[in-house]
Protein backbone atom coordinates (compact mmCIF):
# COMPACT_ATOMS: atom_id res chain seq x y z
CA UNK A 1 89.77 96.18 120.94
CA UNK A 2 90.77 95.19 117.52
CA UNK A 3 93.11 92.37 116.35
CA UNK A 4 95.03 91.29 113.66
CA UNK A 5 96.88 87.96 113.06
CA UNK A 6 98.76 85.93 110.96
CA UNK A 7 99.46 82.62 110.09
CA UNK A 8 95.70 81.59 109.47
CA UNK A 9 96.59 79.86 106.25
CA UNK A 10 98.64 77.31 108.17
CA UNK A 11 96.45 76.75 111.07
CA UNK A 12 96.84 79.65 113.32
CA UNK A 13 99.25 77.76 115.57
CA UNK A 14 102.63 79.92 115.46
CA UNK A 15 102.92 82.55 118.37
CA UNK A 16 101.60 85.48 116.44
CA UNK A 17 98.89 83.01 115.41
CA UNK A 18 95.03 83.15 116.63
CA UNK A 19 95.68 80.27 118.41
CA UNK A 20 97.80 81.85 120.92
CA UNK A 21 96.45 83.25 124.06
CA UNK A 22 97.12 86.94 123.14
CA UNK A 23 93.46 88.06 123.22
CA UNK A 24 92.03 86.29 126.47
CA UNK A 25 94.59 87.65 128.29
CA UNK A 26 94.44 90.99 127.13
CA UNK A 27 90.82 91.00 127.79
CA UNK A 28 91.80 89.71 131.27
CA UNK A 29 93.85 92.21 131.87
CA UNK A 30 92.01 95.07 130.98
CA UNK A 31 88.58 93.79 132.52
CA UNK A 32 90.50 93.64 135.90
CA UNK A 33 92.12 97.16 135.44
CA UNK A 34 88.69 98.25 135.07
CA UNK A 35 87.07 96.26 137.51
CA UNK A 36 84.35 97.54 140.03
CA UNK A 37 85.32 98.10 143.52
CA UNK A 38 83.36 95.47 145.02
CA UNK A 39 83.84 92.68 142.23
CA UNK A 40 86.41 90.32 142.09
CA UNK A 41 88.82 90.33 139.36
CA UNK A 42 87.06 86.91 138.19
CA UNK A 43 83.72 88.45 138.29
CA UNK A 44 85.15 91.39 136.29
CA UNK A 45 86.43 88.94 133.62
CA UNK A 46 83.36 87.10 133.71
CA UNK A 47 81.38 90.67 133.66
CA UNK A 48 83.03 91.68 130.53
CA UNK A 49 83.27 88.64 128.23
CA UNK A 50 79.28 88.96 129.08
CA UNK A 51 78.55 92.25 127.73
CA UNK A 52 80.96 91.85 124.77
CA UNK A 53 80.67 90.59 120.88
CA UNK A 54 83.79 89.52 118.60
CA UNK A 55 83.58 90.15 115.02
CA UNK A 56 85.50 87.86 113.33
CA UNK A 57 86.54 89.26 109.53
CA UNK A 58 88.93 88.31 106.66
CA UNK A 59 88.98 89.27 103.08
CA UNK A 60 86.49 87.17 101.07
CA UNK A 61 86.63 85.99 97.55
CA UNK A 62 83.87 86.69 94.69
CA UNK A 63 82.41 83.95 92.40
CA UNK A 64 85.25 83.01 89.92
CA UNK A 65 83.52 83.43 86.38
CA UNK A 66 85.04 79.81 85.53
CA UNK A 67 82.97 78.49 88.69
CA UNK A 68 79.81 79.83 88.54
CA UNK A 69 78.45 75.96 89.25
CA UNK A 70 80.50 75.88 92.86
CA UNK A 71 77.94 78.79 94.16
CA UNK A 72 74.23 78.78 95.48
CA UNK A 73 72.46 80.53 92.51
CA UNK A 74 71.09 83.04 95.05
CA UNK A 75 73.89 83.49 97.46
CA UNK A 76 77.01 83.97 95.57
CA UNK A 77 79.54 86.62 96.97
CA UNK A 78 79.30 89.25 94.50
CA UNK A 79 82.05 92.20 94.19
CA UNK A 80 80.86 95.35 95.37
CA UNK A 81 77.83 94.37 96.47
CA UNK A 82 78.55 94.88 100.34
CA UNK A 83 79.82 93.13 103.04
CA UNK A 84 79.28 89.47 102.55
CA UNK A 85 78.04 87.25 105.70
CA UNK A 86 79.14 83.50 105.13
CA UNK A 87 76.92 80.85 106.47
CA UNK A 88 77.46 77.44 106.18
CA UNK A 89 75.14 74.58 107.08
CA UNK A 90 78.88 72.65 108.88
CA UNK A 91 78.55 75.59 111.09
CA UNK A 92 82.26 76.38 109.79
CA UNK A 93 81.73 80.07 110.84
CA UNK A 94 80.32 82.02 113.54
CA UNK A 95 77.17 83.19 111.85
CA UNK A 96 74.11 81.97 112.98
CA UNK A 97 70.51 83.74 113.11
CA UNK A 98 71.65 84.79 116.97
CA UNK A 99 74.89 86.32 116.03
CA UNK A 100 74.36 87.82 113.14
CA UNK A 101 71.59 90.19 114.33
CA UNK A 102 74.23 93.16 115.38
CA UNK A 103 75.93 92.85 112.64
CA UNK A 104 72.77 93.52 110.68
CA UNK A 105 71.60 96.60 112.78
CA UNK A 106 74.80 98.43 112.49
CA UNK A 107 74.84 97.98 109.49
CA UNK A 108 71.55 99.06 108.54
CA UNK A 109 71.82 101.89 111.23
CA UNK A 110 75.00 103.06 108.78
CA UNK A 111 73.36 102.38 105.16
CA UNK A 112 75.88 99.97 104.63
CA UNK A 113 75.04 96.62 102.34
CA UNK A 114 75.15 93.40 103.60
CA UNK A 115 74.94 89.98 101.21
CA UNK A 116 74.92 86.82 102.23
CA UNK A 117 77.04 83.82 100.80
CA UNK A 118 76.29 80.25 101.28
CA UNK A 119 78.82 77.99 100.98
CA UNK A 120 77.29 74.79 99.10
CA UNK A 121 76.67 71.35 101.28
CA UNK A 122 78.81 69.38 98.60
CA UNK A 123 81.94 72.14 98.64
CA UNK A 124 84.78 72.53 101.23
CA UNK A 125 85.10 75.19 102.67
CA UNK A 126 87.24 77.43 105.26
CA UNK A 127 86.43 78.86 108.77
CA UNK A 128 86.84 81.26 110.88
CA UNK A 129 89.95 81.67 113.67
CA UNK A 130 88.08 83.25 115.75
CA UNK A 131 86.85 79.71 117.24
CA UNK A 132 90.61 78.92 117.77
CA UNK A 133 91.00 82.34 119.88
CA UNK A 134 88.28 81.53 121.74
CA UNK A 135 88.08 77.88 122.45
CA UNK A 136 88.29 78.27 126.14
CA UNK A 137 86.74 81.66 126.52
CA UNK A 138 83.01 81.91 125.53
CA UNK A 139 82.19 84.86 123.77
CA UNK A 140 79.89 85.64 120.95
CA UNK A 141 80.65 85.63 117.54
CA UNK A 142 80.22 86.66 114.53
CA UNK A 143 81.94 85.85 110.92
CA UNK A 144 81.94 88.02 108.01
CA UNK A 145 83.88 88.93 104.90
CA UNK A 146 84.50 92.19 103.23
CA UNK A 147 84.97 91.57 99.35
């Protein structure tokens, strides 16, 4: 299943938002059309948020030239240098040494590049929506950017 929403600039709150309970229950819904015959529809639900993963994505940014400073010297987002995996020590997004794994296998398993960007300690920084999707339904995540 793949989603795409809008509004994450302002918090993710409007009704088209990732906020909004659109993905649960579509999960829900399709997890009990698919059920087993001798499951409930809760175990189904239950059953299927187990055996799935949500990659959470958005566009990322590269080091400005102006900014250099603002990025770890050996972690800076770099433009066509792959997919970039954001990490930050807040735990801000969804990456940790758990989730990330997957993302790392397919990617190998498809020659495709992977870099990693730390945001610094001292620097704001974004997150991902994917924990407002998912605040009541556990699932496991992962964050990355495409630059």
């Amino acid at each position: 299943m793949a989603c795409a929403f809008d509004h994450e600039e302002i918090g993710s709150v409007s009704a088209v938002g990732a906020e909004s309970n659109f993905i649960g229950s579509c999960i829900e819904r399709v997890a009990v059309a698919l059920k087993l015959q001798d499951e409930t529809e809760a175990e189904a639900y239950q059953r299927t948020l187990a055996s799935s993963f949500l990659l959470s994505s958005d566009v990322g940014h590269s080091v400005h030239p102006s900014f250099v400073e603002k990025h770890e010297d050996n972690h800076r987002p770099l433009m066509n240098q792959g997919i970039a995996i954001k990490s930050n020590a807040k735990q801000r997004y969804a990456t940790t040494s758990q989730t990330v794994f997957p993302l790392r296998r397919i990617a190998a398993e498809a020659n495709v590049p992977l870099q990693e960007f730390v945001v610094r300690n001292d620097c704001a920084c974004g997150s991902t929506s994917a924990f407002l999707s998912f605040r009541e339904t556990p699932f496991f995540l992962i964050a990355h950017s495409a630059d």
